[in-house]
Protein backbone atom coordinates (compact mmCIF):
# COMPACT_ATOMS: atom_id res chain seq x y z
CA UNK A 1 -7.81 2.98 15.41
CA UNK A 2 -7.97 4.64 11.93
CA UNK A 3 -5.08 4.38 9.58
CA UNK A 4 -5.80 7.40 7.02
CA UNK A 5 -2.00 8.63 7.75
CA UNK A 6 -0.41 6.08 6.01
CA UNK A 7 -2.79 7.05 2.98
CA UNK A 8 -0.92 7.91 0.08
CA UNK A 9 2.29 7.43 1.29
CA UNK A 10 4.93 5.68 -0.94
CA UNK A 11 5.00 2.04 0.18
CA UNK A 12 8.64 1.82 0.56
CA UNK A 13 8.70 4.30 3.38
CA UNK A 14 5.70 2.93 4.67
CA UNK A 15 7.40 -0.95 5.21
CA UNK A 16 10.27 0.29 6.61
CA UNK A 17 8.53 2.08 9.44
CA UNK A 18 6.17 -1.03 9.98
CA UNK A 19 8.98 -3.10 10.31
CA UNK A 20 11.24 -1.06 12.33
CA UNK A 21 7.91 -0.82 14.75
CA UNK A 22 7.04 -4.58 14.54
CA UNK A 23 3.93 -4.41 12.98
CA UNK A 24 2.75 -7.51 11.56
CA UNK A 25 1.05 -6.83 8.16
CA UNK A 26 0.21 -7.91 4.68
CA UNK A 27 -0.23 -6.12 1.42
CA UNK A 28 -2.14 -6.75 -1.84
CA UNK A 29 -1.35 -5.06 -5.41
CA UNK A 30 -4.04 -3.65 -6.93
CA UNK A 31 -3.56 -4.08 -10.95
CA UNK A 32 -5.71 -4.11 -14.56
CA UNK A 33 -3.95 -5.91 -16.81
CA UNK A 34 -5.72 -3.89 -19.62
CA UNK A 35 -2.94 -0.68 -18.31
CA UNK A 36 0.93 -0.46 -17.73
CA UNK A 37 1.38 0.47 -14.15
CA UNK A 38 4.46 3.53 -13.83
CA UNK A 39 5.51 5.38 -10.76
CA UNK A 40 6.10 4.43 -7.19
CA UNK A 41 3.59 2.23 -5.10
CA UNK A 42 1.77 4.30 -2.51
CA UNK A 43 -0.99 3.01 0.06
CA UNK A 44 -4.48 3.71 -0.78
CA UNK A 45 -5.95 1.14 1.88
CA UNK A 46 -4.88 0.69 5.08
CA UNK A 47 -7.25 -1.46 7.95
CA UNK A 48 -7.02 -3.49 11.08
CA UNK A 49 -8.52 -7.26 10.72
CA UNK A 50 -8.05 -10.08 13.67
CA UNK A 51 -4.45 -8.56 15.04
CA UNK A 52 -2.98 -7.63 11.27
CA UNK A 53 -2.57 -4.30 9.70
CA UNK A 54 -4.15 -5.37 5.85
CA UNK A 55 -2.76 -2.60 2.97
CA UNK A 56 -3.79 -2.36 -0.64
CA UNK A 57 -1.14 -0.68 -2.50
CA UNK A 58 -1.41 0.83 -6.30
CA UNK A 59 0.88 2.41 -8.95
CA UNK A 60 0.41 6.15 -8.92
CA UNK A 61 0.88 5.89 -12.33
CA UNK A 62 -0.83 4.19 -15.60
CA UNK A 63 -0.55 4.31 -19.26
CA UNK A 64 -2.74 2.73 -21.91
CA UNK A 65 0.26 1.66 -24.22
């Protein structure tokens, strides 16, 4: 099963539907520490490994400051 629909989608909107559905998952941050992340987190990965939904999320957002 593919996941592209969650791609993109602002992570807060995103959990709350996993958990209202029962979906075990777990997430990973994506980060540089050379950048200041801004904005909301949205999903830019999104796959199914041994029974659990795996999502990277990132800022949509960075500054070089």
């Amino acid at each position: 099963m593919t996941y592209s629909f969650l791609l993109g989608r602002d992570w807060d909107e995103v959990r709350a539907e996993l958990d209202e559905r029962g979906i075990n998952y777990s997430v990973t941050l994506t980060r540089s520490p050379k950048v200041k992340p801004e904005g909301k987190l949205r999903v830019v990965r999104a796959q199914l490994k041994e029974a659990q939904l795996e999502i990277v999320v990132a800022h949509e957002k960075f500054s070089t400051q």
